[in-house]
N, C-alpha and C. Protein backbone atom coordinates (compact mmCIF):
# COMPACT_ATOMS: atom_id res chain seq x y z
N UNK A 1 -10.24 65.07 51.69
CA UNK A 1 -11.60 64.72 51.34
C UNK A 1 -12.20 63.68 52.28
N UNK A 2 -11.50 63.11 53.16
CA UNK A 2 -12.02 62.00 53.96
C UNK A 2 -12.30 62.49 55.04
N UNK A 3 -12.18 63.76 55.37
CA UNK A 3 -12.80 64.31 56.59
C UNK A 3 -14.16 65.13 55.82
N UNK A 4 -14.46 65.66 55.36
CA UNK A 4 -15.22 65.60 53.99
C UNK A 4 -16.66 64.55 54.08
N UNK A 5 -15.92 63.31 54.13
CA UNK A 5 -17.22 62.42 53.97
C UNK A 5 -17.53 61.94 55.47
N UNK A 6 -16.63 62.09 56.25
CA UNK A 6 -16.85 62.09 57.73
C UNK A 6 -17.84 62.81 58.15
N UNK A 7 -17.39 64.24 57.92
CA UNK A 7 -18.60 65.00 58.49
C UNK A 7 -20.06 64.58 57.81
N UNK A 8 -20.14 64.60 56.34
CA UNK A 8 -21.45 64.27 55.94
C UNK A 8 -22.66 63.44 56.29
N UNK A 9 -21.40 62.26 56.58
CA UNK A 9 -21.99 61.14 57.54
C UNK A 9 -22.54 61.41 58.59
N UNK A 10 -22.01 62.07 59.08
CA UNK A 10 -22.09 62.74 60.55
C UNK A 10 -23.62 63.07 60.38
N UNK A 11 -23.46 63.85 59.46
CA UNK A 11 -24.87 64.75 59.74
C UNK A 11 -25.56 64.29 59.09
N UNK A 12 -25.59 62.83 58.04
CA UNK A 12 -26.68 62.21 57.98
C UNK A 12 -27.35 61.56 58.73
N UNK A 13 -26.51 61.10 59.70
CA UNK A 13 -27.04 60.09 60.73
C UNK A 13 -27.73 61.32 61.62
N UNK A 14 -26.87 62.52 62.49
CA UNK A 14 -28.27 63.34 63.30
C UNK A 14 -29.38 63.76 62.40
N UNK A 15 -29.34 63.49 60.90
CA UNK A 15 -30.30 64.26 61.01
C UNK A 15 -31.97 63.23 59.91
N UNK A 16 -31.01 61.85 60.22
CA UNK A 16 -31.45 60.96 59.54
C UNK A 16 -32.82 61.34 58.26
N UNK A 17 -33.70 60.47 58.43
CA UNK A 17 -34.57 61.07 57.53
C UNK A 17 -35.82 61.95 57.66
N UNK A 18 -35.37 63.08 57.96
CA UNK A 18 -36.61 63.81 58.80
C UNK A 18 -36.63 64.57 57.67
N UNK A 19 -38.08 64.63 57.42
CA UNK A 19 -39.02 65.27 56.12
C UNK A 19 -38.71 67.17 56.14
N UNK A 20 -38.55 67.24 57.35
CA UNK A 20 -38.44 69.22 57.90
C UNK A 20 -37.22 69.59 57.26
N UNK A 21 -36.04 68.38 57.63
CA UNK A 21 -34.75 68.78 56.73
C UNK A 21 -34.26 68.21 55.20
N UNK A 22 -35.27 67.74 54.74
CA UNK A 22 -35.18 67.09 53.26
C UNK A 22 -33.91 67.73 52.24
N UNK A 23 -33.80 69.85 52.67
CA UNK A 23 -33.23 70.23 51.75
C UNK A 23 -32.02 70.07 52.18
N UNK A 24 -31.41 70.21 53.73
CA UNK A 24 -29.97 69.67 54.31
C UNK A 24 -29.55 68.52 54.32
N UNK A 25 -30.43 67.13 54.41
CA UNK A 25 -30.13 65.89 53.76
C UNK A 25 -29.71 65.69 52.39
N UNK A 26 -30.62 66.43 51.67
CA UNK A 26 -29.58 66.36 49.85
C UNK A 26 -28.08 67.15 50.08
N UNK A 27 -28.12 68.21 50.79
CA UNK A 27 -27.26 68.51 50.48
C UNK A 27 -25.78 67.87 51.50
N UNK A 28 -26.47 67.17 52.04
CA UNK A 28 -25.08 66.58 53.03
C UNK A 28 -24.86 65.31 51.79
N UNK A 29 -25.73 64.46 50.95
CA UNK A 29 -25.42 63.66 50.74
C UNK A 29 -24.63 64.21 49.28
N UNK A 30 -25.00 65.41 48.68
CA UNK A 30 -23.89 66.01 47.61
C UNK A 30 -22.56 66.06 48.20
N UNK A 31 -22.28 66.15 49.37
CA UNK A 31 -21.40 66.75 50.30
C UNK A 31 -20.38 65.36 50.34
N UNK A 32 -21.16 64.28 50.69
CA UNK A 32 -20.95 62.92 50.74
C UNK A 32 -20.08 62.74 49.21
N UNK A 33 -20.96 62.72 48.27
CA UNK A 33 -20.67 62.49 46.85
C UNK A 33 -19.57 62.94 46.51
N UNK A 34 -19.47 64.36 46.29
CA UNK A 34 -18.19 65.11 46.09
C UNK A 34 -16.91 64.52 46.67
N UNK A 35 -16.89 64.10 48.13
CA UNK A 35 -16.43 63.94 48.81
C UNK A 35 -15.48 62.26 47.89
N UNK A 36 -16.76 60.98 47.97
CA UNK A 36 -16.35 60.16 47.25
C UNK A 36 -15.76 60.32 45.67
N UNK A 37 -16.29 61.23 45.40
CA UNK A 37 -16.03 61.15 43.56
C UNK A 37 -14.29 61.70 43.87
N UNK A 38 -13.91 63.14 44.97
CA UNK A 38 -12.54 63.19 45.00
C UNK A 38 -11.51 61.83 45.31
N UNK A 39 -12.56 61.00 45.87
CA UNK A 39 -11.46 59.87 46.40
C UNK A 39 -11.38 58.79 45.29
N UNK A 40 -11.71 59.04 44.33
CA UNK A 40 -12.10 57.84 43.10
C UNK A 40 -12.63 56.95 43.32
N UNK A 41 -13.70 57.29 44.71
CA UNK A 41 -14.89 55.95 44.66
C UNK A 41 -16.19 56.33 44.14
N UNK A 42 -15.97 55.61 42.77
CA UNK A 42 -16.87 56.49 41.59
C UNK A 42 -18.21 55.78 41.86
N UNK A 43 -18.43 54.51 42.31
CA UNK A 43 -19.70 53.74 42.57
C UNK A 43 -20.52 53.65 43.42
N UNK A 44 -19.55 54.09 44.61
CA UNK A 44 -19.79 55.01 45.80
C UNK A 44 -21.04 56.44 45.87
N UNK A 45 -20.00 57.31 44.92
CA UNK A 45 -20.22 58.93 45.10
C UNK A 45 -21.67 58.98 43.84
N UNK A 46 -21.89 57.66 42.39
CA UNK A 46 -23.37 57.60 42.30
C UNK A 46 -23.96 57.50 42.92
N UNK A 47 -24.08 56.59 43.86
CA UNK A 47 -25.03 56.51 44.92
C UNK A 47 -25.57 57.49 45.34
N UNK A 48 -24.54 58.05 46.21
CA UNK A 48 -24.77 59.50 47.02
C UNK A 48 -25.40 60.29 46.33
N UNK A 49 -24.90 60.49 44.85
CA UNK A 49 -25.58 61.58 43.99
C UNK A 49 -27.12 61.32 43.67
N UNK A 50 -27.75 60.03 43.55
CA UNK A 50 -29.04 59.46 43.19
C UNK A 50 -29.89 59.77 44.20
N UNK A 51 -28.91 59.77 45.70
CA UNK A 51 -30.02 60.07 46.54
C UNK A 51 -30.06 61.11 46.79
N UNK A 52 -29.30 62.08 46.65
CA UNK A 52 -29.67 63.23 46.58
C UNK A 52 -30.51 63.94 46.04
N UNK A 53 -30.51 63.49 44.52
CA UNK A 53 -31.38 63.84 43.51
C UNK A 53 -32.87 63.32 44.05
N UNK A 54 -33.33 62.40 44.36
CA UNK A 54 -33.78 61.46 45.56
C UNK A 54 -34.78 62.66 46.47
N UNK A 55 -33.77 63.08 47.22
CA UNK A 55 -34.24 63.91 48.11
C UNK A 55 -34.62 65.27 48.02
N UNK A 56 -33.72 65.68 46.79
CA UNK A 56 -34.81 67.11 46.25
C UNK A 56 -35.71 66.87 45.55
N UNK A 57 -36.07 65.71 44.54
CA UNK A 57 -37.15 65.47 44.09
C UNK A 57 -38.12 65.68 45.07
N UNK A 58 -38.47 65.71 46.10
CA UNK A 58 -39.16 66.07 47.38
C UNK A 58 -39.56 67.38 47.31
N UNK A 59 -38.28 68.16 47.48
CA UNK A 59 -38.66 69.09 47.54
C UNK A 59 -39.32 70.49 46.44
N UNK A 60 -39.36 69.52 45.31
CA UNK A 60 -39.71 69.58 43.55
C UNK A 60 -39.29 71.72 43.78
N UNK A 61 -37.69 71.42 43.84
CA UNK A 61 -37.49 72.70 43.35
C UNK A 61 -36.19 72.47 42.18
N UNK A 62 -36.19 72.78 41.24
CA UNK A 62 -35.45 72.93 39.95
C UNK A 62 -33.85 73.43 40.43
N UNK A 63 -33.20 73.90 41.32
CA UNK A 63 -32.44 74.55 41.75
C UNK A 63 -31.97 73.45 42.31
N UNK A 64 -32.24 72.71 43.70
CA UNK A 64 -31.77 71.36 43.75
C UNK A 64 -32.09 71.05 43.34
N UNK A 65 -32.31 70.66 42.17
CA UNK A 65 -32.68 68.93 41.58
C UNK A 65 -31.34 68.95 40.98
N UNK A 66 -31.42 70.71 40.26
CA UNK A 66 -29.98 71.05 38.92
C UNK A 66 -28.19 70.72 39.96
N UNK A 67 -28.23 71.43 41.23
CA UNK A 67 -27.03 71.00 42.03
C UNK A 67 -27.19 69.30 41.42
N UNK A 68 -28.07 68.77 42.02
CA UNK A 68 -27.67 66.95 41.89
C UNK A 68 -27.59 66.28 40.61
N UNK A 69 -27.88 66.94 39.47
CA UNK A 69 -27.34 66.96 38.20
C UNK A 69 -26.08 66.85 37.65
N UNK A 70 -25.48 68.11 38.52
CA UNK A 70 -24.36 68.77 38.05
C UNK A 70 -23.31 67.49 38.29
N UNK A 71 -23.48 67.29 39.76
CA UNK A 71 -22.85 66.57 40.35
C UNK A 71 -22.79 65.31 39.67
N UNK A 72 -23.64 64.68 39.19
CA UNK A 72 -23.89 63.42 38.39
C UNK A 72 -23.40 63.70 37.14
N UNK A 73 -22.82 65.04 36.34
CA UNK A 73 -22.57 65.33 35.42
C UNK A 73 -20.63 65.62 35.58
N UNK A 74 -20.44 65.72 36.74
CA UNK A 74 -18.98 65.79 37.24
C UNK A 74 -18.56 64.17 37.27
N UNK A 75 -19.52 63.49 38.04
CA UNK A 75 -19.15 62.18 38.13
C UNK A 75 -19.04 61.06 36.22
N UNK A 76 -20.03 62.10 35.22
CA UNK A 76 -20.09 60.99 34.10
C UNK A 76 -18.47 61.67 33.23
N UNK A 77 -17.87 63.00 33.54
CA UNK A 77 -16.67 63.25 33.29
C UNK A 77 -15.67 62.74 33.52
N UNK A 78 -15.69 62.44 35.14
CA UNK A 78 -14.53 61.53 35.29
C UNK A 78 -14.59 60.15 34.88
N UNK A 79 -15.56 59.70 34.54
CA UNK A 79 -15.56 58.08 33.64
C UNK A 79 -15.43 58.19 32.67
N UNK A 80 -15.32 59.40 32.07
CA UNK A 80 -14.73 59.49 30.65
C UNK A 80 -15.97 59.56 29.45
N UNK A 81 -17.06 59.69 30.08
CA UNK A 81 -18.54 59.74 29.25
C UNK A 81 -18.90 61.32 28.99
N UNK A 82 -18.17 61.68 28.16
CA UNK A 82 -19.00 63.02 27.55
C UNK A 82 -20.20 63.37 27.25
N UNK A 83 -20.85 62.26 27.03
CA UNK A 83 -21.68 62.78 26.17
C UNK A 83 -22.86 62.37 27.51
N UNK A 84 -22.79 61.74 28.61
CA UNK A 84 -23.71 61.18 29.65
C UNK A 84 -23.31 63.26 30.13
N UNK A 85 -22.62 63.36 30.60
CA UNK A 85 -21.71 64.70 31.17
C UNK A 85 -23.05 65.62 30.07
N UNK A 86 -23.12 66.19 28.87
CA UNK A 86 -23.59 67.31 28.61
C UNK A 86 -25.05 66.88 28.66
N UNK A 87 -25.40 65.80 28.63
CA UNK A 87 -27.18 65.68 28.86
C UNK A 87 -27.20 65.98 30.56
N UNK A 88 -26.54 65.68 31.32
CA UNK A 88 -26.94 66.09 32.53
C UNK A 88 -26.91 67.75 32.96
């Protein structure tokens, strides 16, 4: 998983915050997230997930917004919050 958040990085930085790629920036930073939530850096991989959510809010499509949900809904599982987990 740490090559994982390598690359994400990677391609956050080329592709920093350019408005044209809004929908490949969320998804590098899910990419990011996943990446942290496997490594149990749970405070970390919120982050990542907020901005993701963040960045499809942009693109106000329901499809990403629901990926950066999910993901925030994987992350309230592993803290042991069920009930944060089925509202997301």
């Amino acid at each position: 998983m740490q090559r994982a958040e390598e690359q994400a990085l990677h391609a956050l930085q080329l592709m920093g915050d350019r408005e044209n790629m809004i929908d490949e920036v969320g998804n590098a930073r899910l990419v990011l997230g996943k990446a942290l939530l496997e490594q149990d850096r749970l405070d970390e991989a919120e982050s990542a997930f907020a901005d993701a959510e963040d960045a499809f809010a942009k693109l106000s499509s329901g499809s990403h917004s629901a990926a950066a949900w999910i993901a925030q809904g994987d992350l309230a599982t592993k803290r042991g919050d069920e009930r944060r987990a089925a509202i997301l």
